[in-house]
Protein backbone atom coordinates (compact mmCIF):
# COMPACT_ATOMS: atom_id res chain seq x y z
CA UNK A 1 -11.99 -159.93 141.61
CA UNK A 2 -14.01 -159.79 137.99
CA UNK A 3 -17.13 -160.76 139.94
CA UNK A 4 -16.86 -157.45 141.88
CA UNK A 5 -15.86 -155.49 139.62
CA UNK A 6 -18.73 -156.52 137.16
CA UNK A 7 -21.35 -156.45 139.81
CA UNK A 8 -20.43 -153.15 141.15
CA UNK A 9 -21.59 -150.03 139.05
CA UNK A 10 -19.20 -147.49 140.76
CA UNK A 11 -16.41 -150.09 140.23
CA UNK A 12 -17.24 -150.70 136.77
CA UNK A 13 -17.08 -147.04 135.82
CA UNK A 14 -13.85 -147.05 137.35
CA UNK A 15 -12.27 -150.31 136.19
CA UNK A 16 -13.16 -149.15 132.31
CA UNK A 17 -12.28 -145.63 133.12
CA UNK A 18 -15.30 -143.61 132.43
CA UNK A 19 -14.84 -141.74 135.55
CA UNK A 20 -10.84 -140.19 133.98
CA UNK A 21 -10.97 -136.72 132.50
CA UNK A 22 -8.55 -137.66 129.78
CA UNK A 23 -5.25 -136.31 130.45
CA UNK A 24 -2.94 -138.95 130.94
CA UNK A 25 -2.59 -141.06 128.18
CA UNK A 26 -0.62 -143.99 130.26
CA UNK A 27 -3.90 -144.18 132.42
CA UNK A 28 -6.72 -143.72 129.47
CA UNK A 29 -4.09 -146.86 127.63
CA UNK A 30 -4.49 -149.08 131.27
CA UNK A 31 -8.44 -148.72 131.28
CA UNK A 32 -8.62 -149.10 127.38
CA UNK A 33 -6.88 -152.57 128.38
CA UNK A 34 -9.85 -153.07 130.95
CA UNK A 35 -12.29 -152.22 128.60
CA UNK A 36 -11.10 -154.93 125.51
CA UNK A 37 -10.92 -157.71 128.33
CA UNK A 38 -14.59 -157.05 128.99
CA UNK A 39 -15.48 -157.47 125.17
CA UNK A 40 -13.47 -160.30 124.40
CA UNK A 41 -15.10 -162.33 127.21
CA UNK A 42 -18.36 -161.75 125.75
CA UNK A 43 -16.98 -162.56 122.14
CA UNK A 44 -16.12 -165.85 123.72
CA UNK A 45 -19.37 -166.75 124.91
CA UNK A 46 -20.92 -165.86 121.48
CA UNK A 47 -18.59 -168.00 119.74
CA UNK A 48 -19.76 -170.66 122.14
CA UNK A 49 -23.24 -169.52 120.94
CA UNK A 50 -22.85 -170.01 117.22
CA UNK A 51 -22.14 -173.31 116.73
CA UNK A 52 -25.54 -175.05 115.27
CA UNK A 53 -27.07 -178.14 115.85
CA UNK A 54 -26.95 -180.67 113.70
CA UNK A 55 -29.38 -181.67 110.99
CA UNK A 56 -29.57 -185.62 111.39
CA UNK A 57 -30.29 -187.11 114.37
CA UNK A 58 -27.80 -189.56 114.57
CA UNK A 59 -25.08 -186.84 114.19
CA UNK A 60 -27.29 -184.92 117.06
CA UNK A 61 -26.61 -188.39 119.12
CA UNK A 62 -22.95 -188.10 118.33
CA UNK A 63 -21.84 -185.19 119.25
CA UNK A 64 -24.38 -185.25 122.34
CA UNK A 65 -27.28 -182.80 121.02
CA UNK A 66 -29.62 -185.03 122.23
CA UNK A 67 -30.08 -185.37 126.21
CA UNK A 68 -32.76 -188.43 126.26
CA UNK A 69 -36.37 -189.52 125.01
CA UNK A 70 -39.44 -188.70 125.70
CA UNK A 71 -42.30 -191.14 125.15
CA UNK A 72 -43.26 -192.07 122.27
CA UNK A 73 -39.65 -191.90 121.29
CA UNK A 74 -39.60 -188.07 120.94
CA UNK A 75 -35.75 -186.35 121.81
CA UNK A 76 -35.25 -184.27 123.91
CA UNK A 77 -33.02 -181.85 122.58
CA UNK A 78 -30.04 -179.41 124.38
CA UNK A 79 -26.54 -178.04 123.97
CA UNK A 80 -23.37 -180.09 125.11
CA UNK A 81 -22.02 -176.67 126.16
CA UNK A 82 -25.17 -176.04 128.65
CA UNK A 83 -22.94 -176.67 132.21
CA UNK A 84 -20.37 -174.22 130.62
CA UNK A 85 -22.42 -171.90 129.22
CA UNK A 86 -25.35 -171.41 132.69
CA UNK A 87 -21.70 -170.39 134.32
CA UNK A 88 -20.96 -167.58 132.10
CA UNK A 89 -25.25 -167.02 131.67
CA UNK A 90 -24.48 -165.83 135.10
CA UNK A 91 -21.81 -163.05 134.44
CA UNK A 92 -23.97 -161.80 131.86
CA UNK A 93 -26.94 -161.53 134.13
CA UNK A 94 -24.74 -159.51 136.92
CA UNK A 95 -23.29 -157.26 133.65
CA UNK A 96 -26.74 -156.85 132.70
CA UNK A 97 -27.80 -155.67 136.05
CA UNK A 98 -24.77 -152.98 136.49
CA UNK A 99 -25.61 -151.52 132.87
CA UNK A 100 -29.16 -151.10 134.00
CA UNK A 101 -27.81 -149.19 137.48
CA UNK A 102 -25.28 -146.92 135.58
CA UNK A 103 -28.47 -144.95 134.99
CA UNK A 104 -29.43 -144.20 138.11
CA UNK A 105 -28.91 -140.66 138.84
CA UNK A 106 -26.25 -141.01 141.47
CA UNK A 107 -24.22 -143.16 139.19
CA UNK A 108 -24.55 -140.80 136.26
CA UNK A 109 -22.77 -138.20 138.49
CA UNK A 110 -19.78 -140.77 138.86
CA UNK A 111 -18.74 -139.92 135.25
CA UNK A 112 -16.33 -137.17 134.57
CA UNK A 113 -16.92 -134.41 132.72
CA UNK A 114 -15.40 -136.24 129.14
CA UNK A 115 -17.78 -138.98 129.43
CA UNK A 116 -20.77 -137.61 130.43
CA UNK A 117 -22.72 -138.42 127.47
CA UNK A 118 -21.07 -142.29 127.23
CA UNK A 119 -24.61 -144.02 127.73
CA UNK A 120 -26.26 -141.51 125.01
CA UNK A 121 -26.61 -143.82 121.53
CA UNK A 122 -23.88 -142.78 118.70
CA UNK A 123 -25.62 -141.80 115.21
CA UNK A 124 -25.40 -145.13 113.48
CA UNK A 125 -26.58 -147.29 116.63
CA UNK A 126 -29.84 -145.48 116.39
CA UNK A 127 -29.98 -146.34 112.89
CA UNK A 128 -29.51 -149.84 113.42
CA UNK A 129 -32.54 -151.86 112.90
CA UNK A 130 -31.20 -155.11 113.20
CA UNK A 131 -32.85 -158.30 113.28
CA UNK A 132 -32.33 -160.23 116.68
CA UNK A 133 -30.44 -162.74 115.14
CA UNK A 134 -26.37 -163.54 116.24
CA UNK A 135 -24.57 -161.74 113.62
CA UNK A 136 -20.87 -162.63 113.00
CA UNK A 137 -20.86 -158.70 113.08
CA UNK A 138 -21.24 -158.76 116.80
CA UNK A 139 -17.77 -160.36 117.31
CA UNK A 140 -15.98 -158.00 115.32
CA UNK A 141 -17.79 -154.75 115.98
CA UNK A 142 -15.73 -153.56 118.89
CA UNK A 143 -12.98 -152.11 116.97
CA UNK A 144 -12.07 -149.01 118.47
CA UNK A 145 -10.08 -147.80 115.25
CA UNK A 146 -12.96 -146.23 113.91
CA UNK A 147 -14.09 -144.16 116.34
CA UNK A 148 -11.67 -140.93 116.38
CA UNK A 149 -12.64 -139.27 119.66
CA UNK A 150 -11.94 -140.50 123.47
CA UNK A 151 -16.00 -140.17 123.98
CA UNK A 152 -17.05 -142.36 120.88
CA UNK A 153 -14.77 -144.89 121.80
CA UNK A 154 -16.50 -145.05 125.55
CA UNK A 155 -19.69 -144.35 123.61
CA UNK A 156 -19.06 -147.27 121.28
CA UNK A 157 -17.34 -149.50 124.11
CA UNK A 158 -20.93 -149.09 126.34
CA UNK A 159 -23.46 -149.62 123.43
CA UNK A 160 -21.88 -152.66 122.00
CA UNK A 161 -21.44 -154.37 125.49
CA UNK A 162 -25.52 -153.43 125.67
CA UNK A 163 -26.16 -154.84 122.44
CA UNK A 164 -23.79 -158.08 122.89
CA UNK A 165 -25.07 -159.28 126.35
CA UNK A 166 -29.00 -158.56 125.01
CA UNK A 167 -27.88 -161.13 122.11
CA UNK A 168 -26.77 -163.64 124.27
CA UNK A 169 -29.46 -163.56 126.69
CA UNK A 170 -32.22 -163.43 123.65
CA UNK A 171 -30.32 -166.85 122.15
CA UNK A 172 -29.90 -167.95 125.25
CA UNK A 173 -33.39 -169.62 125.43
CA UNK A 174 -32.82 -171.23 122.20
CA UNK A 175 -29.87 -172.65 123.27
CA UNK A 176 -30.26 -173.80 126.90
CA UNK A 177 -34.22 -175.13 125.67
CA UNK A 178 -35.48 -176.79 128.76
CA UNK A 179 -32.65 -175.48 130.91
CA UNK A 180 -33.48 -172.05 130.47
CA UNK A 181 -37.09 -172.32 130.85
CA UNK A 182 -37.54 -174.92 132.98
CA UNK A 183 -34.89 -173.67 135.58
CA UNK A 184 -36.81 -171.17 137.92
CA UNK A 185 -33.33 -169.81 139.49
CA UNK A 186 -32.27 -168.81 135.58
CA UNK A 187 -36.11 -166.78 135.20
CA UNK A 188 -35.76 -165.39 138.80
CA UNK A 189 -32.09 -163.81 137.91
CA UNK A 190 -33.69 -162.75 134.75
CA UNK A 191 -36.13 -160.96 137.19
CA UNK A 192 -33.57 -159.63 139.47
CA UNK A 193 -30.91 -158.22 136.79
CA UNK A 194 -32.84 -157.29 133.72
CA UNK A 195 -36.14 -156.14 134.70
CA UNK A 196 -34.90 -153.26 137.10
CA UNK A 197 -34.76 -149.55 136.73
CA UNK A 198 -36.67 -149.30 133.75
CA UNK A 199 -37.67 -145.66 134.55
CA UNK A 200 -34.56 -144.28 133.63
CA UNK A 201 -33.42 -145.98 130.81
CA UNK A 202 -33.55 -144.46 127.57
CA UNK A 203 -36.47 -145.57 124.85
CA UNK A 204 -34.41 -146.47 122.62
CA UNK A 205 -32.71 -149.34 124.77
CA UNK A 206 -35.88 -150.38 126.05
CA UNK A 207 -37.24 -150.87 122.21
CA UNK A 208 -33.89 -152.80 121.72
CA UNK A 209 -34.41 -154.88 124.85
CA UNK A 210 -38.25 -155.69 123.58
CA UNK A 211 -36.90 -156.72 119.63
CA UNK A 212 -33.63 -158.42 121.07
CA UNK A 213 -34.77 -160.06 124.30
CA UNK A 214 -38.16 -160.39 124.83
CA UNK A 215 -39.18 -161.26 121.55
CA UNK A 216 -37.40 -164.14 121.15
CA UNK A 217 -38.37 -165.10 124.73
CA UNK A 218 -41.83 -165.54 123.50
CA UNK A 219 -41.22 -167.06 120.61
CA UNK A 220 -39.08 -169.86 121.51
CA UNK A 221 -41.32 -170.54 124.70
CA UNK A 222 -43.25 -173.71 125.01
CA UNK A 223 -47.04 -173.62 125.95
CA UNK A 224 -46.09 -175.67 129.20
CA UNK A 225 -43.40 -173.37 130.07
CA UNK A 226 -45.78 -169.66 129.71
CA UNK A 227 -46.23 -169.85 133.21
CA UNK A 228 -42.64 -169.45 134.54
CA UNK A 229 -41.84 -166.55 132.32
CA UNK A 230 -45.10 -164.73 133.16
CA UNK A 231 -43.74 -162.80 135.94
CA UNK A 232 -40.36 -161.45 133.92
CA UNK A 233 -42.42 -160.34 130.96
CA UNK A 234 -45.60 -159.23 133.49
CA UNK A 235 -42.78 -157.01 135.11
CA UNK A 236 -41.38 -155.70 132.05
CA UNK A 237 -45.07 -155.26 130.77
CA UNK A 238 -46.21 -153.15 133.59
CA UNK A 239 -43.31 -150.45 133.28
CA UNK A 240 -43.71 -150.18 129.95
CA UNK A 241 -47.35 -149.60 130.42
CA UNK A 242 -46.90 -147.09 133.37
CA UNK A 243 -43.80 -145.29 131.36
CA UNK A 244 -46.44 -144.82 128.18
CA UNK A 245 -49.40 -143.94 130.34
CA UNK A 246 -46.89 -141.29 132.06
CA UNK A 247 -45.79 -139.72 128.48
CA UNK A 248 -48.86 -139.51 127.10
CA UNK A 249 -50.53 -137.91 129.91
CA UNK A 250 -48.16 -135.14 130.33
C-alpha cells in the first residue's frame, strides 16, 4: 500500500494532505501523521548510511567490510548493509520520481488553494549552501515546531524530503561501491526516476541536484565504471544545456 502511495503523485499529494484547504484540524492532524511516517523512514535509511568503515583491515574483515580479493591481494571493499540497503535504494528512487512529477502542470493544479506555493523554497533553504556531505542535521531537521504557519510546515515537510533522498542517493555510490556502479538495473532506475521532467523544475533544485547528486557521482566513479554512468549524466547534461541555451536566448 506504501509502494502506491509513494509511486503515485496524485496519491502522494493526497496521502500527506497537500490537496486539504485547512479547515479541519482532525484531518490536517491525520495527514501530519502521514507526513512524519514518510520522514522517519528516510531518517532510518540515513542512519543506516552513517555508520563508517573501519580503519584497519582486519577490523574491515570482522565486521564483513571486505567482500573478497582481487589479485595481487587487493580487497575489494563494500557495506554489510548492501542487500538491505538496494531494497530501500529502491523506495527512494520511486520517491524521487513522484517529487520530480509533482511539477508537472496537471499535478500542480491538484494542490488546494493553502498549499499552492508548497514546492516554492522557504527563505533559509535558499540560503543553504551546504556541502554534500551526510550531516547529523539531516536527521533532525524535520521538526515541524518551528515553522508557525500550515504552508511552512508543507513547505518545510517537501524541501527536506528533496534534500534527504538527494543525500542518500549522492552517498549512495560511496556506499554500495561496485554495487552501485557496476549494477546496470541501479543506473537505469537512476535514469528512469531522477533524470525526468527537468523542464519544470525550479533552478534552484536542479543546482542542488548537480552539488548533492551528481557531483559526488563523478567523484566517487572509477575509470572502468565512466561508461555505465555516461548515459544518466549525458541525460542530465543535455537538459541542462537545452534549459541554458533556452534562457539565454530569450
Amino acid at each position: 500500500e506504501m509502494r502506491s502511495v509513494l509511486s503515485d503523485p496524485e496519491a502522494f499529494i493526497r496521502h500527506v494532505g497537500a490537496d486539504l484547504e485547512i479547515t479541519d484540524t482532525v484531518t490536517d492532524s491525520l495527514t501530519a501523521a502521514n507526513r512524519s511516517e514518510v520522514m522517519h523512514y528516510l531518517s532510518i535509511i540515513l542512519g543506516m548510511m552513517r555508520g563508517t568503515c573501519p580503519v584497519s583491515l582486519e577490523k574491515m574483515k570482522c565486521v564483513k567490510f571486505v567482500m573478497g580479493l582481487l589479485p595481487g591481494s587487493k580487497p575489494i571493499y563494500g557495506n554489510p548493509c548492501t542487500e538491505q540497503f538496494l531494497k530501500c535504494l529502491e523506495d527512494v528512487l520511486v520517491l524521487i520520481s513522484t517529487q520530480q512529477n509533482l511539477f508537472l502542470p496537471q499535478m500542480l493544479e491538484k494542490f488546494s488553494g493553502t498549499f499552492a506555493e508548497a514546492l516554492d523554497p522557504m527563505e533559509d533553504d535558499e540560503e543553504d549552501d551546504s556541502a554534500p556531505e551526510l550531516p547529523q542535521r539531516l536527521l533532525e531537521k524535520y521538526d515541524v515546531s518551528k515553522w508557525k504557519t500550515d504552508l511552512e510546515r508543507m513547505q518545510g515537510f517537501f524541501w527536506t524530503l528533496y534534500e534527504t533522498c538527494f543525500h542518500i542517493l549522492g552517498h549512495a555510490a560511496t556506499v554500495l561501491k561496485q554495487n552501485f556502479y557496476g549494477t546496470k538495473k541501479i543506473l537505469n532506475q537512476v535514469l528512469k526516476t531522477v533524470v525526468v521532467n527537468l523542464n519544470n523544475i525550479s533552478d534552484y533544485r536542479l543546482l542542488f541536484m548537480l552539488r548533492v547528486f551528481f557531483k559526488p557521482l563523478l567523484r566517487a566513479c572509477p575509470a572502468e565504471d565512466h561508461e555505465n554512468i555516461t548515459p544518466v549524466v549525458g541525460t542530465f547534461l543535455t537538459a541542462i544545456a537545452m534549459r541554458l541555451t533556452h534562457e539565454w536566448g530569450t
